[in-house]
N, C-alpha and C. Protein backbone atom coordinates (compact mmCIF):
# COMPACT_ATOMS: atom_id res chain seq x y z
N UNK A 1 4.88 -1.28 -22.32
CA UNK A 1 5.89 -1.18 -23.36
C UNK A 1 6.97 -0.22 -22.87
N UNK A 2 7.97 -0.65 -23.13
CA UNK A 2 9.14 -0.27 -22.89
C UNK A 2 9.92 0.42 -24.29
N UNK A 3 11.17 1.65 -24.03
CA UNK A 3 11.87 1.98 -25.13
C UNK A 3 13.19 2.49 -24.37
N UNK A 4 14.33 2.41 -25.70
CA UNK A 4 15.64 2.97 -25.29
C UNK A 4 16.15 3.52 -26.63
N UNK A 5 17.13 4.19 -26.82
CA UNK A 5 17.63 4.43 -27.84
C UNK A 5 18.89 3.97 -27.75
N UNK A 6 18.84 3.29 -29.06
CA UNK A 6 20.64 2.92 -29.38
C UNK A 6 21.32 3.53 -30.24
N UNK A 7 22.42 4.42 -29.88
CA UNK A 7 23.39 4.68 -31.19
C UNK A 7 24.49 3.40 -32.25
N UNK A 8 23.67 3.67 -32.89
CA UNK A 8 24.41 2.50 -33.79
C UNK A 8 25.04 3.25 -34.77
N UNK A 9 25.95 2.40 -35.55
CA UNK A 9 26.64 3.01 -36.97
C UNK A 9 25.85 2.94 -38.10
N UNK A 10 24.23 2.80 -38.00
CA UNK A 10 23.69 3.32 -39.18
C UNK A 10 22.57 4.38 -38.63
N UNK A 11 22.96 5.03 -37.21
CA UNK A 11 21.82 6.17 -36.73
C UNK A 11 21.66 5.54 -35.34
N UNK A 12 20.64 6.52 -35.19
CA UNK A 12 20.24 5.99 -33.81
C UNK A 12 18.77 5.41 -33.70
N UNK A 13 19.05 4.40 -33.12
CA UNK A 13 17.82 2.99 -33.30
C UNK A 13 16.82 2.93 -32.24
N UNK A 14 15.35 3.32 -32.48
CA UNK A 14 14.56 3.05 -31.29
C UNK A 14 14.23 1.77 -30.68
N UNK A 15 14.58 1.35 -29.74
CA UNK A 15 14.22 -0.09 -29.17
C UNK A 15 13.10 -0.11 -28.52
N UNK A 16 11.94 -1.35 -28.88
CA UNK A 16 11.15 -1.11 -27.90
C UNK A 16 10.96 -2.85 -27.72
N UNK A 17 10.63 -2.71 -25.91
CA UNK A 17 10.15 -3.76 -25.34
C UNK A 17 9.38 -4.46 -24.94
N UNK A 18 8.46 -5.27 -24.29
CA UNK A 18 7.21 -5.38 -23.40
C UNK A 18 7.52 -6.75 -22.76
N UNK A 19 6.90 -7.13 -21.72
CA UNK A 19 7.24 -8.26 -20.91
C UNK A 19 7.70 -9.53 -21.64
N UNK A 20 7.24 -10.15 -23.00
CA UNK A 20 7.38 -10.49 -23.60
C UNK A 20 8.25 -10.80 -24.36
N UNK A 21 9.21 -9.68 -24.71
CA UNK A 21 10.47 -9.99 -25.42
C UNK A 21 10.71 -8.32 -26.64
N UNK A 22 11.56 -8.38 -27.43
CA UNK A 22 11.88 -7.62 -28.50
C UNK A 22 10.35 -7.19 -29.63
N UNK A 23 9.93 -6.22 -29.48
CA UNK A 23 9.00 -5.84 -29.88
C UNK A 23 9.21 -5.05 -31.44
N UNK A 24 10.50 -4.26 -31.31
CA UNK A 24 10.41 -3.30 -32.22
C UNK A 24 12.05 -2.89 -32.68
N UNK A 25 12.47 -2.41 -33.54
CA UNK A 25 14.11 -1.93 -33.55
C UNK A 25 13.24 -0.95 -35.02
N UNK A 26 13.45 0.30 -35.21
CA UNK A 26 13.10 0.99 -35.49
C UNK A 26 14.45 1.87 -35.99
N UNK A 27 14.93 2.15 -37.45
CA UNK A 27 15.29 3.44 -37.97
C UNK A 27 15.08 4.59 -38.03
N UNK A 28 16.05 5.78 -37.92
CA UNK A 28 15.40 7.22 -37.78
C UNK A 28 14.55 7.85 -38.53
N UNK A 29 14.48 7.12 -39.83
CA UNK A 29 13.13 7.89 -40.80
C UNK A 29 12.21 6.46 -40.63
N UNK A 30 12.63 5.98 -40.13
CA UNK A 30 11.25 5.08 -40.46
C UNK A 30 10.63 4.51 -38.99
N UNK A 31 10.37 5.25 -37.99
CA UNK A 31 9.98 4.87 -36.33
C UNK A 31 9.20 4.70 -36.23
N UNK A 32 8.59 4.11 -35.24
CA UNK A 32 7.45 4.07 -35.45
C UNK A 32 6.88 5.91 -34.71
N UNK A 33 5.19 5.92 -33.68
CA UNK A 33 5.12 6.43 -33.18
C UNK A 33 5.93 7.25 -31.99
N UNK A 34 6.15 8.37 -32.07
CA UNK A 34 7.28 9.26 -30.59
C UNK A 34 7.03 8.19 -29.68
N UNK A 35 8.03 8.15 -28.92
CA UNK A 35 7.92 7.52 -27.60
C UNK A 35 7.08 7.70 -27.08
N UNK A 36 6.27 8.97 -27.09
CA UNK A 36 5.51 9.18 -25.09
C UNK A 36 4.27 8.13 -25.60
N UNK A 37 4.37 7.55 -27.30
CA UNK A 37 3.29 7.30 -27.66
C UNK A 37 3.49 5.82 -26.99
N UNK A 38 4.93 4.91 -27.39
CA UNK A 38 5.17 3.52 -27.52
C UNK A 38 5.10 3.16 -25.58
N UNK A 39 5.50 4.11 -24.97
CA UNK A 39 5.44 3.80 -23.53
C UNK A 39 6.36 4.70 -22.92
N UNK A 40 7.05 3.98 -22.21
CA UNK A 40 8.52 4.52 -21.12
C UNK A 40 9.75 4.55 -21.35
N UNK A 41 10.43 5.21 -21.40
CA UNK A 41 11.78 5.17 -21.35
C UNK A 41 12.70 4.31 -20.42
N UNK A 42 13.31 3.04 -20.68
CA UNK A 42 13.52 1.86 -19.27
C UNK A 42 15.10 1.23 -20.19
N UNK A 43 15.96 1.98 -19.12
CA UNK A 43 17.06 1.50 -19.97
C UNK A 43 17.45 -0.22 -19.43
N UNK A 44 17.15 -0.43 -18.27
CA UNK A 44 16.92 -1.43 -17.42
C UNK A 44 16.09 -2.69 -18.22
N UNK A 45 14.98 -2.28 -18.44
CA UNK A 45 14.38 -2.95 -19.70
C UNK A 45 14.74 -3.59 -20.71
N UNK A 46 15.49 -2.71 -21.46
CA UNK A 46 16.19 -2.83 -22.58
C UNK A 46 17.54 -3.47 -22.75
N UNK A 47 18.12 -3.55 -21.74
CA UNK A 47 19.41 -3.84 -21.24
C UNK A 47 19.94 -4.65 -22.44
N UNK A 48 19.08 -5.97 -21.94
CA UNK A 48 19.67 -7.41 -23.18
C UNK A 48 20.02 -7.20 -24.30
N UNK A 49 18.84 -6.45 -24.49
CA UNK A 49 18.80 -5.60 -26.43
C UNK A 49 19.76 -5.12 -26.67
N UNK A 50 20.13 -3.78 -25.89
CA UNK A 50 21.45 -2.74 -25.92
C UNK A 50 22.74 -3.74 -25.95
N UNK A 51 23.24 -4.32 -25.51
CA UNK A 51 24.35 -5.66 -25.07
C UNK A 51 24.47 -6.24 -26.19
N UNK A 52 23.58 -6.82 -26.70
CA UNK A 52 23.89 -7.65 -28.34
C UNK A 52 23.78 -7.07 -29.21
N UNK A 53 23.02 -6.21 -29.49
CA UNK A 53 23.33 -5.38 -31.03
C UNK A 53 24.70 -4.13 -30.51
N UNK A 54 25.41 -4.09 -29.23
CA UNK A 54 26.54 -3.34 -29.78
C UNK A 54 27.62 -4.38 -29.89
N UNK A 55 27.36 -6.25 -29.43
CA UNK A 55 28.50 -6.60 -29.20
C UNK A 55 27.92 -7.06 -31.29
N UNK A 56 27.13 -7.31 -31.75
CA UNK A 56 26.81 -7.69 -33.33
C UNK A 56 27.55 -6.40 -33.70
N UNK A 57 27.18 -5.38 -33.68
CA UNK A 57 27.73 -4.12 -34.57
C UNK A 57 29.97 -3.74 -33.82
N UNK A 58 30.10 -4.77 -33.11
CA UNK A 58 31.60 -4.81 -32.39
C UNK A 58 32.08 -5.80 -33.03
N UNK A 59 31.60 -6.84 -34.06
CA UNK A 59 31.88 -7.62 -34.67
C UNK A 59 31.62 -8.84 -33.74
N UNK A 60 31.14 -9.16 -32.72
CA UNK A 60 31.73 -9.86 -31.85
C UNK A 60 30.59 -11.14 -31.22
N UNK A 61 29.50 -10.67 -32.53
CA UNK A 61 27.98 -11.63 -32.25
C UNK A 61 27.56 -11.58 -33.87
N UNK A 62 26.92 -13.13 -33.91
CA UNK A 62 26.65 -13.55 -35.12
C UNK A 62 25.45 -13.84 -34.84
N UNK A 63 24.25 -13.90 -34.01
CA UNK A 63 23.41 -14.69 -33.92
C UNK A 63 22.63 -14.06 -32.35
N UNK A 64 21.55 -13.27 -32.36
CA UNK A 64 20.48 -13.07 -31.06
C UNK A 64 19.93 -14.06 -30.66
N UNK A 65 20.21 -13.71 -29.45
CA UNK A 65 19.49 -14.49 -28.33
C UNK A 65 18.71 -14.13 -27.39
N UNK A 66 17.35 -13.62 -27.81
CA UNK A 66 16.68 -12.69 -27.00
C UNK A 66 15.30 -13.68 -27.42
N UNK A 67 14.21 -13.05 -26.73
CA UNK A 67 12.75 -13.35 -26.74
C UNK A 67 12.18 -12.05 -27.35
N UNK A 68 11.94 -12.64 -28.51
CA UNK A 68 11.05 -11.95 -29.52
C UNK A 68 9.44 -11.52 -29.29
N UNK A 69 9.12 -10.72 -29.60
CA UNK A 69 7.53 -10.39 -29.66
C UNK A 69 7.01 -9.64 -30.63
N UNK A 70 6.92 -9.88 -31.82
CA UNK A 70 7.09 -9.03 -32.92
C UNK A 70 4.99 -9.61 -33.36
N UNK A 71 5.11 -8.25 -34.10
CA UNK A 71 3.25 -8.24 -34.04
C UNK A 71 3.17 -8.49 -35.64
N UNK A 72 3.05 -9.59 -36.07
CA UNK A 72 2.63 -9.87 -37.68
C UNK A 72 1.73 -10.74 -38.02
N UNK A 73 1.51 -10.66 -38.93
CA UNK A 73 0.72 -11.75 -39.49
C UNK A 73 0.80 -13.10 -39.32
N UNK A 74 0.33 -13.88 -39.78
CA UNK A 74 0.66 -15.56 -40.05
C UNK A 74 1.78 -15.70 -41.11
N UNK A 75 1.57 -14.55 -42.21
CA UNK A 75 2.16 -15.06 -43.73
C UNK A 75 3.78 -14.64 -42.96
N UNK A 76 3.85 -13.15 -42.32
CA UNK A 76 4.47 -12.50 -42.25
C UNK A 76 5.48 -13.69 -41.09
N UNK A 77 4.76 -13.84 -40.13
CA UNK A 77 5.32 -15.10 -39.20
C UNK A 77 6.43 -16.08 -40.12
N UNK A 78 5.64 -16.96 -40.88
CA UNK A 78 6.68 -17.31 -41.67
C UNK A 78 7.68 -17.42 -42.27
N UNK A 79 7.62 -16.35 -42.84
CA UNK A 79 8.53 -15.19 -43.82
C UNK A 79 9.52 -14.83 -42.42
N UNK A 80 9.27 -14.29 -41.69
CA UNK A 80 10.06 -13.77 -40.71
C UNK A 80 10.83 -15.26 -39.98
N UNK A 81 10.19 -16.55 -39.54
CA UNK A 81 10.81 -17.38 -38.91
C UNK A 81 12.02 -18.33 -40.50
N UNK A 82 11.76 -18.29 -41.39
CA UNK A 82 12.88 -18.15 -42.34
C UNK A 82 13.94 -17.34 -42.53
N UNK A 83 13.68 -15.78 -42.30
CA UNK A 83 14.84 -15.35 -42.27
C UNK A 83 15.77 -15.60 -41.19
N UNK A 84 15.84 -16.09 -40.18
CA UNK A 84 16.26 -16.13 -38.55
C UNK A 84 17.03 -17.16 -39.14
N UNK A 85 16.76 -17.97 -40.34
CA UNK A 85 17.92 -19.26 -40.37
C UNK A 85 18.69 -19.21 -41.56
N UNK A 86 18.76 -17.69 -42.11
CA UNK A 86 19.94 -17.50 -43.17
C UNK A 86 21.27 -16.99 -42.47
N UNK A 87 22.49 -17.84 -42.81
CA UNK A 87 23.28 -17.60 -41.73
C UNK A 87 23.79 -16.69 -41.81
N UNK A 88 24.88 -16.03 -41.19
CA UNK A 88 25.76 -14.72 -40.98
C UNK A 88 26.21 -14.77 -42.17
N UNK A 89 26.20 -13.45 -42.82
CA UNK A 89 27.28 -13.80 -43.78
C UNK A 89 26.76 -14.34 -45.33
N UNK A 90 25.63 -14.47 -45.14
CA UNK A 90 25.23 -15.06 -46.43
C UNK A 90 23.97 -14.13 -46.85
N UNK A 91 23.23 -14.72 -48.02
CA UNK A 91 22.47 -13.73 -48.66
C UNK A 91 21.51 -14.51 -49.55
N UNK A 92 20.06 -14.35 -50.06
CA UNK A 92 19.25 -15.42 -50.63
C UNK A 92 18.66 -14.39 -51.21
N UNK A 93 17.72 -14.69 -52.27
CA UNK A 93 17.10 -14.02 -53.17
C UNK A 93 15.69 -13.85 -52.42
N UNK A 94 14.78 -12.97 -52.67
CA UNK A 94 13.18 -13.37 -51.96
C UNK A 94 12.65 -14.68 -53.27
N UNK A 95 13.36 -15.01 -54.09
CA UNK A 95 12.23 -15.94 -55.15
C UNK A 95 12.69 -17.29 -53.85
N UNK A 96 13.84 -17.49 -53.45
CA UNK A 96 14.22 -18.33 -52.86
C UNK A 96 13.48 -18.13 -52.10
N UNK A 97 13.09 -17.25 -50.95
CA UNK A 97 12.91 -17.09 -49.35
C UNK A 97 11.01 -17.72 -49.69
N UNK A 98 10.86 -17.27 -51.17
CA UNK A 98 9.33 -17.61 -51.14
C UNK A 98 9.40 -19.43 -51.08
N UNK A 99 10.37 -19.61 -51.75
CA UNK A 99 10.44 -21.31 -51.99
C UNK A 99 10.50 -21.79 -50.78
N UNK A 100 11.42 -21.35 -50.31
CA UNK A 100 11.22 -22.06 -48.62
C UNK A 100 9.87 -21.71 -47.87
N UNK A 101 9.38 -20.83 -47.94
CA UNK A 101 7.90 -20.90 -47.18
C UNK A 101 6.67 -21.92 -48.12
N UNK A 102 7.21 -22.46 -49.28
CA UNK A 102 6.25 -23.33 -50.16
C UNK A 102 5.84 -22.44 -50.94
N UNK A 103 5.43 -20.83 -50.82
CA UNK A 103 4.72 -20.78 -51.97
C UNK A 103 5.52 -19.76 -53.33
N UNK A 104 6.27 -20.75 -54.29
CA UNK A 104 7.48 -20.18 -55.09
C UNK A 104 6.90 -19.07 -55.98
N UNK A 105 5.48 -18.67 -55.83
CA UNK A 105 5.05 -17.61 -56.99
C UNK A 105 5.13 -16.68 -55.68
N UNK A 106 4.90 -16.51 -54.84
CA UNK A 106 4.71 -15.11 -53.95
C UNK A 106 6.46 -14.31 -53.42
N UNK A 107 7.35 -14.50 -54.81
CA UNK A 107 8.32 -13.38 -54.27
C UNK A 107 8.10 -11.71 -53.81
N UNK A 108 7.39 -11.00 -54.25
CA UNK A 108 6.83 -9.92 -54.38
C UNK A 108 6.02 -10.03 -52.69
N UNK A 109 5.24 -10.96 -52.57
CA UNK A 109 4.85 -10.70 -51.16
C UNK A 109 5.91 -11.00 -50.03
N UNK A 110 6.51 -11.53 -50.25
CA UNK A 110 7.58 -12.22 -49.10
C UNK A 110 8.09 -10.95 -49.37
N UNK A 111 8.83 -9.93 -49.99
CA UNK A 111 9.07 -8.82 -50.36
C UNK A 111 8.12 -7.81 -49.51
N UNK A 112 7.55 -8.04 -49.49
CA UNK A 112 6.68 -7.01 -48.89
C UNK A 112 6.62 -7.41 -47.24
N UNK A 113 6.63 -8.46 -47.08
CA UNK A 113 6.41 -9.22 -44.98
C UNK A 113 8.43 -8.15 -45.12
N UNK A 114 8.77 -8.63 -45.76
CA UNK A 114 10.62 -8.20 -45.12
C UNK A 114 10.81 -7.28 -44.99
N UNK A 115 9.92 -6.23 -45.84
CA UNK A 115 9.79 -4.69 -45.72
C UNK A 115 9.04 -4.34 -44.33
N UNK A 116 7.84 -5.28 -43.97
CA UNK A 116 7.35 -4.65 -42.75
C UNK A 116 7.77 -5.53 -41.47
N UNK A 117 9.03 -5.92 -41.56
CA UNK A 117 10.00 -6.74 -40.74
C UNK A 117 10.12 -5.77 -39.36
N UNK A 118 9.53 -5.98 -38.00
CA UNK A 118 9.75 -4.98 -37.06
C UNK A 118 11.21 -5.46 -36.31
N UNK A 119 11.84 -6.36 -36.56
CA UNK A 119 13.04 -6.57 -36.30
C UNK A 119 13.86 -6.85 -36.67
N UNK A 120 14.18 -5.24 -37.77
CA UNK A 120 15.28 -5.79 -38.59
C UNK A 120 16.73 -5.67 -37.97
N UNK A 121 17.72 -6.18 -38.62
CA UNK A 121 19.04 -6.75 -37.82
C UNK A 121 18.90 -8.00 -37.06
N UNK A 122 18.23 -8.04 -36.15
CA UNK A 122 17.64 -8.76 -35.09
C UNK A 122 17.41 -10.36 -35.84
N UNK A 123 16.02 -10.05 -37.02
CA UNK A 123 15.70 -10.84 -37.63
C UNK A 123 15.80 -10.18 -39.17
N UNK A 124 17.24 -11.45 -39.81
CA UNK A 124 18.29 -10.52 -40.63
C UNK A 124 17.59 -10.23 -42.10
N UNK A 125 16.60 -9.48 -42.13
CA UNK A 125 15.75 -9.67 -43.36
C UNK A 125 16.87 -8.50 -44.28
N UNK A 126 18.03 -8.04 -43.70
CA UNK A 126 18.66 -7.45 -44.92
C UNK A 126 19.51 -8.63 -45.47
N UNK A 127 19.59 -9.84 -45.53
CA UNK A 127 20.06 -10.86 -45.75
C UNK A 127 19.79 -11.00 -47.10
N UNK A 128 18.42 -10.55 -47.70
CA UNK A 128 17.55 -10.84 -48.67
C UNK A 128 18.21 -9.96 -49.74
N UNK A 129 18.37 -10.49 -51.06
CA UNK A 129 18.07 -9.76 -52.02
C UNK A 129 17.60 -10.33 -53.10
N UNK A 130 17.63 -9.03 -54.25
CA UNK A 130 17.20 -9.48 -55.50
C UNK A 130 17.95 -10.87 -56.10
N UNK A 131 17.20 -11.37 -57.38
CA UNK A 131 17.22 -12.09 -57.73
C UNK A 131 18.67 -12.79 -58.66
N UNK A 132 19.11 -11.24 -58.69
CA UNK A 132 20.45 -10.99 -59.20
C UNK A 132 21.34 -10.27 -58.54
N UNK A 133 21.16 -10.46 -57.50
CA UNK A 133 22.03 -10.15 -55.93
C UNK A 133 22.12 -8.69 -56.04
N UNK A 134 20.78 -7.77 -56.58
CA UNK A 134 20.73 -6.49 -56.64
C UNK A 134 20.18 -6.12 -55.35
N UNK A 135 20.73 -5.35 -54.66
CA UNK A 135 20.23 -4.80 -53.23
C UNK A 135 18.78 -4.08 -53.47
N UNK A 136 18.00 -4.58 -52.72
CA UNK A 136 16.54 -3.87 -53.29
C UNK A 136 15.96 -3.45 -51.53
N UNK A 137 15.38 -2.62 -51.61
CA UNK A 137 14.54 -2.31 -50.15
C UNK A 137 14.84 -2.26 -49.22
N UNK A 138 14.69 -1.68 -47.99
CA UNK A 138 15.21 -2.20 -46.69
C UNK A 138 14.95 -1.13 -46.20
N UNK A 139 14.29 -1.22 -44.53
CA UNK A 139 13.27 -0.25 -43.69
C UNK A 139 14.58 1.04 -43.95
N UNK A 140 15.57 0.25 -43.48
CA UNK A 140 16.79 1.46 -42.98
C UNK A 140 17.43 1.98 -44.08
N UNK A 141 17.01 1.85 -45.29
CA UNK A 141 17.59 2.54 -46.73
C UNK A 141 18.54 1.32 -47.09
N UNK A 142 18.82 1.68 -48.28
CA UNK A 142 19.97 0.91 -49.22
C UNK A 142 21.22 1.07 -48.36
N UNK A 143 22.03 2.39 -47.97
CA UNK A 143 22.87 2.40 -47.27
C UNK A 143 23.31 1.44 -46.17
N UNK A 144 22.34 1.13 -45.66
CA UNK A 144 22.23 0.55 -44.39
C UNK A 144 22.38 -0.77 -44.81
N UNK A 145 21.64 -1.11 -45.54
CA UNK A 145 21.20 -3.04 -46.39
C UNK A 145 23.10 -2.95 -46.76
N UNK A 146 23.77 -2.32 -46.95
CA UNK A 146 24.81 -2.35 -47.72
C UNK A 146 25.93 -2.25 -46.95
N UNK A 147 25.83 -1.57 -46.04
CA UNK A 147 26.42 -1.70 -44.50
C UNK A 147 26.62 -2.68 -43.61
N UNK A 148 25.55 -3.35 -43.65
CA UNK A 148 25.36 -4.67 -42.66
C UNK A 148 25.84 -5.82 -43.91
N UNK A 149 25.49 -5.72 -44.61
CA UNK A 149 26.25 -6.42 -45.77
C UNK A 149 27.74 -6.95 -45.83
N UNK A 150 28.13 -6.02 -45.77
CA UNK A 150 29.67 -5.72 -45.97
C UNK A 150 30.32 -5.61 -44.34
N UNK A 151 29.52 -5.57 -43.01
CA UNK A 151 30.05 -5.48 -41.82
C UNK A 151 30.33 -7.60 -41.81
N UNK A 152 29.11 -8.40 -42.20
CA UNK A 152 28.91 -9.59 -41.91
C UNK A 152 29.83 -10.07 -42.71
N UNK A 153 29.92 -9.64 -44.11
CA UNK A 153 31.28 -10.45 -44.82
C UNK A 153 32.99 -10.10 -44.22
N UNK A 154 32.68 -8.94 -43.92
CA UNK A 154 33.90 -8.67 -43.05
C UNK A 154 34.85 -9.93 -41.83
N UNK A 155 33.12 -10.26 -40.90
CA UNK A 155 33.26 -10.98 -39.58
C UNK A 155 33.54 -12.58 -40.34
C-alpha cells in the first residue's frame, strides 16, 4: 500500500494506493489510520490520482478514470457502482439511489454504504441527498458536500 497527500480546496486529502488501483481518498478528520500504519509514502504511485482530482477540482474533469480497489461489502458494492453513474452536475435522493439498487425500503442503509464510501469525490456519493434536496451527511462534513456541489453546477 501506497500513500500521498493532496492539497485540495476542502483540506488536505490522504490518498492511498495498492497495485490494484484507488484504495482510499480520506478527509482530515475523518483518515483513516497515520500513514506509517497504511504503508509508504510513493508520490510516483500516486501520480494518476494526484493528476485528476487537481485537473476535477481545476474544473477541467467531469468523470475518473482510474482502477479502483475499494474494500466493501456486496450491499455496499452496489450502492457504490450506482453512484459512479449519477452524472456531473446532478443530484438524487438516497430513496431513489435505494430504487435503483431494487431494494426501495432500504434508504437509510444505502445512507449508511455512502457514508462509509472510501472514495469519495472519486465515487460521487456527495451527489446524494435528502429526499427534499436537504444536504444530509458526508465523510468530509456538510461544508464540503456543499462545495463540490456548487463547484459541479458551476462546470
Amino acid at each position: 500500500m501506497h500513500y500521498a497527500y493532496f492539497d485540495s480546496p476542502l483540506g488536505r486529502l490522504l490518498i492511498t494506493v495498492d497495485a490494484s488501483g484507488l484504495r482510499g481518498i480520506a478527509f482530515p478528520a475523518t483518515g483513516p489510520a497515520p500513514p506509517q500504519v497504511v504503508g509508504r509514502e510513493d508520490a510516483q504511485a500516486t501520480a494518476p490520482v494526484m493528476q485528476q482530482l487537481a485537473e476535477y477540482f481545476a474544473g477541467r474533469r467531469r468523470r475518473f478514470e482510474l482502477p479502483l480497489n475499494p474494500r466493501t461489502t456486496a450491499f455496499q458494492a452496489r450502492v457504490l457502482e450506482q453512484l459512479r453513474i449519477i452524472p456531473f452536475g446532478q443530484t438524487i435522493s438516497y430513496a431513489e439511489l435505494a430504487a435503483r439498487i431494487g431494494q426501495p425500503n432500504a434508504a437509510r442503509a444505502v445512507g449508511h454504504a455512502c457514508g462509509r464510501n472510501p472514495l469519495p469525490i472519486v465515487i460521487p456519493c456527495h451527489r446524494v441527498v435528502g429526499s427534499k434536496g436537504a444536504l444530509t451527511g458526508f465523510a468530509g462534513g456538510l461544508d464540503a458536500k456543499r462545495w463540490l456541489l456548487t463547484h459541479e453546477s458551476a462546470g
